[in-house]
C-alpha atoms as a PDB file:
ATOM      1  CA  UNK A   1      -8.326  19.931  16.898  1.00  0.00           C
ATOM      2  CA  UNK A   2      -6.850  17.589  14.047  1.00  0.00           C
ATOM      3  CA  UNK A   3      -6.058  14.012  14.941  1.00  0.00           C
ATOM      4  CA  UNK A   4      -2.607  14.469  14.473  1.00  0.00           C
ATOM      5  CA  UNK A   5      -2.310  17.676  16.587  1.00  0.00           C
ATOM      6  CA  UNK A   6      -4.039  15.825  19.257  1.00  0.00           C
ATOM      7  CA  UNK A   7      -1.087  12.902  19.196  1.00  0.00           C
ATOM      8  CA  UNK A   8       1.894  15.446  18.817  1.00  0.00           C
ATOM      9  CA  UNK A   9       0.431  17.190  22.191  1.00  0.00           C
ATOM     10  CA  UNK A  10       0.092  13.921  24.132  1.00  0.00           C
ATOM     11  CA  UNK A  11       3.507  13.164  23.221  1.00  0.00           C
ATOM     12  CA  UNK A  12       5.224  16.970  23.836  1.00  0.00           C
ATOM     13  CA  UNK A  13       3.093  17.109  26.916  1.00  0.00           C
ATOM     14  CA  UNK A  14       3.921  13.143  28.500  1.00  0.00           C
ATOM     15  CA  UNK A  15       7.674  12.437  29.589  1.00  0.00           C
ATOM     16  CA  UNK A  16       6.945   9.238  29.178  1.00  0.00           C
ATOM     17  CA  UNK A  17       3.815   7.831  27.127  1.00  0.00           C
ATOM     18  CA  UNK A  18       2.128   4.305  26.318  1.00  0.00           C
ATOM     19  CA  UNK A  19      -0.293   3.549  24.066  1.00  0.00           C
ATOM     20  CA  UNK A  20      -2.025   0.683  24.386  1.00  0.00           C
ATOM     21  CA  UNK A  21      -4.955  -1.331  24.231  1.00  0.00           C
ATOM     22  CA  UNK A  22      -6.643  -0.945  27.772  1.00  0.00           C
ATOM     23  CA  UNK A  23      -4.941   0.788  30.938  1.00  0.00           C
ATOM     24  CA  UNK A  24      -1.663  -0.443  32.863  1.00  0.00           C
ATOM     25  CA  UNK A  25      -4.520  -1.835  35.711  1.00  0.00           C
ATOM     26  CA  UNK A  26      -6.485  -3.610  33.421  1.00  0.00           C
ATOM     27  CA  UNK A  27      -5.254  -4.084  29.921  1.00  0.00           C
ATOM     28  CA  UNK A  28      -6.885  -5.693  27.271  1.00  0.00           C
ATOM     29  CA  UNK A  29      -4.290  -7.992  25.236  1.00  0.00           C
ATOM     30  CA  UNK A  30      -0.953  -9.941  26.220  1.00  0.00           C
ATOM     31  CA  UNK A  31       1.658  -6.877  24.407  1.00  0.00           C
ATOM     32  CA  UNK A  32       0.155  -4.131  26.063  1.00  0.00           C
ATOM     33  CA  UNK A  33       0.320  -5.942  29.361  1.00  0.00           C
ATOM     34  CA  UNK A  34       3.990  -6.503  28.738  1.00  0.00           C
ATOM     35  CA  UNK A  35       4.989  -3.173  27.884  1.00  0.00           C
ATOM     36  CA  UNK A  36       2.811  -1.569  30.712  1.00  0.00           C
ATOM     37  CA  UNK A  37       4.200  -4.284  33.152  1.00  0.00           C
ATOM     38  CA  UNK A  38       8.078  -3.114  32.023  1.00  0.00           C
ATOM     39  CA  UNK A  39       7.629   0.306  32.214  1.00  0.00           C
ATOM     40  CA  UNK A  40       5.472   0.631  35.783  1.00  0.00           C
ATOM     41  CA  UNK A  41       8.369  -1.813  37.113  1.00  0.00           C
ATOM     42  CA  UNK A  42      10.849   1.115  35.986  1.00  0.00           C
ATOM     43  CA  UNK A  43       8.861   3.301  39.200  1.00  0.00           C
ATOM     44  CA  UNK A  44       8.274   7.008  37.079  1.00  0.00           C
ATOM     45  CA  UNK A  45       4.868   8.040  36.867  1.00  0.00           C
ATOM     46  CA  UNK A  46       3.797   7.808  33.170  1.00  0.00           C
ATOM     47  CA  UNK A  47       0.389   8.627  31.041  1.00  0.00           C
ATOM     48  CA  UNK A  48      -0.960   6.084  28.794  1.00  0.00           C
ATOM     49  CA  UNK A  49      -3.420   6.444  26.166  1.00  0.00           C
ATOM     50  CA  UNK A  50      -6.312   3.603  25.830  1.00  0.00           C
ATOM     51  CA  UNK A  51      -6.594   3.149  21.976  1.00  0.00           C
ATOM     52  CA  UNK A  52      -9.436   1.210  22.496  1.00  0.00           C
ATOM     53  CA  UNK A  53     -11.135   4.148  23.622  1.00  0.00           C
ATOM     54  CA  UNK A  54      -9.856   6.412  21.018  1.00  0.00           C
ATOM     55  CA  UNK A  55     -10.695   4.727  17.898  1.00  0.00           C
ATOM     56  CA  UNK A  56      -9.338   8.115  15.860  1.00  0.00           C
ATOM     57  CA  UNK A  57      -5.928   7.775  17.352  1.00  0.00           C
ATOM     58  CA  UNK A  58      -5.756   3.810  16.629  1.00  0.00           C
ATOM     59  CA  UNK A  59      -6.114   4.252  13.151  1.00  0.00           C
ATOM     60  CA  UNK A  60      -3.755   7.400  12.769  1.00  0.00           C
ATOM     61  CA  UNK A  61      -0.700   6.667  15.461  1.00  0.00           C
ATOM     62  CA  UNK A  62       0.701   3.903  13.200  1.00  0.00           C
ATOM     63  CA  UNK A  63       1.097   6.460  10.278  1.00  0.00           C
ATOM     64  CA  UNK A  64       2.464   9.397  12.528  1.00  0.00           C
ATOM     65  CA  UNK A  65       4.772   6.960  14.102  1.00  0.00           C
ATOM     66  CA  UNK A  66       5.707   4.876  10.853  1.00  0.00           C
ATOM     67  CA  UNK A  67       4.998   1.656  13.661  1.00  0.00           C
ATOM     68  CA  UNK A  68       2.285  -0.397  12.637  1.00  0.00           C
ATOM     69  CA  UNK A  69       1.325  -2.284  15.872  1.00  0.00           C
ATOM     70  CA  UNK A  70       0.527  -1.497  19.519  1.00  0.00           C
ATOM     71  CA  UNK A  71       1.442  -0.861  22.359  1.00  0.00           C
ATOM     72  CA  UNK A  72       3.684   2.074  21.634  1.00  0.00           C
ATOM     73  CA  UNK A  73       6.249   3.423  24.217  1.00  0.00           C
ATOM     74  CA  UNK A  74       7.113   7.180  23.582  1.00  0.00           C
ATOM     75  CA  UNK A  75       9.991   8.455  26.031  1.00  0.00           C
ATOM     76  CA  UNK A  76      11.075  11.872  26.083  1.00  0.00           C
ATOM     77  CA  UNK A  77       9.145  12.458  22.626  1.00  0.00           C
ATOM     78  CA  UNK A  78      10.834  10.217  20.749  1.00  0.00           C
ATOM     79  CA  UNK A  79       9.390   6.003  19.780  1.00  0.00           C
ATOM     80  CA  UNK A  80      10.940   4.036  21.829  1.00  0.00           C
ATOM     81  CA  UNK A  81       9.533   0.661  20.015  1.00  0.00           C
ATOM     82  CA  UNK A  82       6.693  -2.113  21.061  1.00  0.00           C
ATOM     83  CA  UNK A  83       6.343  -4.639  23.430  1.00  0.00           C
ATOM     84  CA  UNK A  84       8.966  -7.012  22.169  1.00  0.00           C
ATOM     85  CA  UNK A  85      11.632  -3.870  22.507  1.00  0.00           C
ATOM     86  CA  UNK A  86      10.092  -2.282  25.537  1.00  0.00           C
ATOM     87  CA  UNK A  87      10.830  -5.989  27.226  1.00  0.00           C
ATOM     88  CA  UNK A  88      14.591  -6.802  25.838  1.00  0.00           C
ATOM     89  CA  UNK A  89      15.477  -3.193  27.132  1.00  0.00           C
ATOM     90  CA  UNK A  90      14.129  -3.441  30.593  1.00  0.00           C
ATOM     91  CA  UNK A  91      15.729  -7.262  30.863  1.00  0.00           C
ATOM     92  CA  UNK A  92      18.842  -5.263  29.916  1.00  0.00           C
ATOM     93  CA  UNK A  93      18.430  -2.271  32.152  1.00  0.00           C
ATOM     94  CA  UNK A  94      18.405  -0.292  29.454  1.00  0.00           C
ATOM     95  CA  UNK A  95      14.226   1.036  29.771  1.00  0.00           C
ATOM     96  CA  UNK A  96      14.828   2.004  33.451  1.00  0.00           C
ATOM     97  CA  UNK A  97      18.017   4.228  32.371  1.00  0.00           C
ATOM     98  CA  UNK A  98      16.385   5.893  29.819  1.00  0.00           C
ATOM     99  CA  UNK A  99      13.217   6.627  31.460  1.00  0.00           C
ATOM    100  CA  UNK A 100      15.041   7.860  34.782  1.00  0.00           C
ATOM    101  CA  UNK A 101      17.221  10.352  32.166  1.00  0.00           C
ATOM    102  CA  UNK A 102      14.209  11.538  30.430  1.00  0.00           C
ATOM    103  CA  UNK A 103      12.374  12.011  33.500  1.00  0.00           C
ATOM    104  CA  UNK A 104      15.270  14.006  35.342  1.00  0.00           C
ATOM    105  CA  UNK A 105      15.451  16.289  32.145  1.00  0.00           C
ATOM    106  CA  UNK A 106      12.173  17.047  32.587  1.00  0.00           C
ATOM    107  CA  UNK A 107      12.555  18.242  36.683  1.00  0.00           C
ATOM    108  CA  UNK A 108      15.361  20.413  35.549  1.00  0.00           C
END
């Protein structure tokens, strides 16, 4: 399967998806552990993609995505931002809202 076809299906097939640089347990630079932080403190179940381990979707996300850097939070199929933006919005309440909403859409 192409690269890209991989990506689209993690993100159709993951309510709400990280990709970072490690795993939410044990990750392996300060942004990712941010983000995953932020987004297990939200309490949904999410999947997360270790680009470390997937060296083929490291260099291709950032063009599919048009977002240069990682971690990348992916709610609901659409980019929710980085690290930085993952943070302000759960500091505003706004990353627990939307990831509740996208996650009751998806028991409907």
């Amino acid at each position: 399967m192409d690269i890209i076809e991989t990506i689209k299906e993690q993100i159709a097939n993951n309510t709400v998806l990280l990709y970072m640089k490690g795993s939410p347990n044990a990750p392996q630079c300060g942004f990712s552990s941010k983000a995953a932080q932020a987004v297990m403190a939200c309490g949904e179940k999410f999947a997360y993609v270790d680009i470390l381990q997937n060296p083929e979707i490291r260099a291709n996300l950032p063009k599919y995505a048009n977002w240069p850097t990682f971690p990348q939070l992916w709610v609901g199929g659409e980019l929710v931002g980085g690290s930085d933006i993952v943070a302000e919005m759960f500091e505003k309440g706004e990353l627990q809202t939307l990831i509740k909403s996208a996650m009751q859409k998806t028991d409907a």
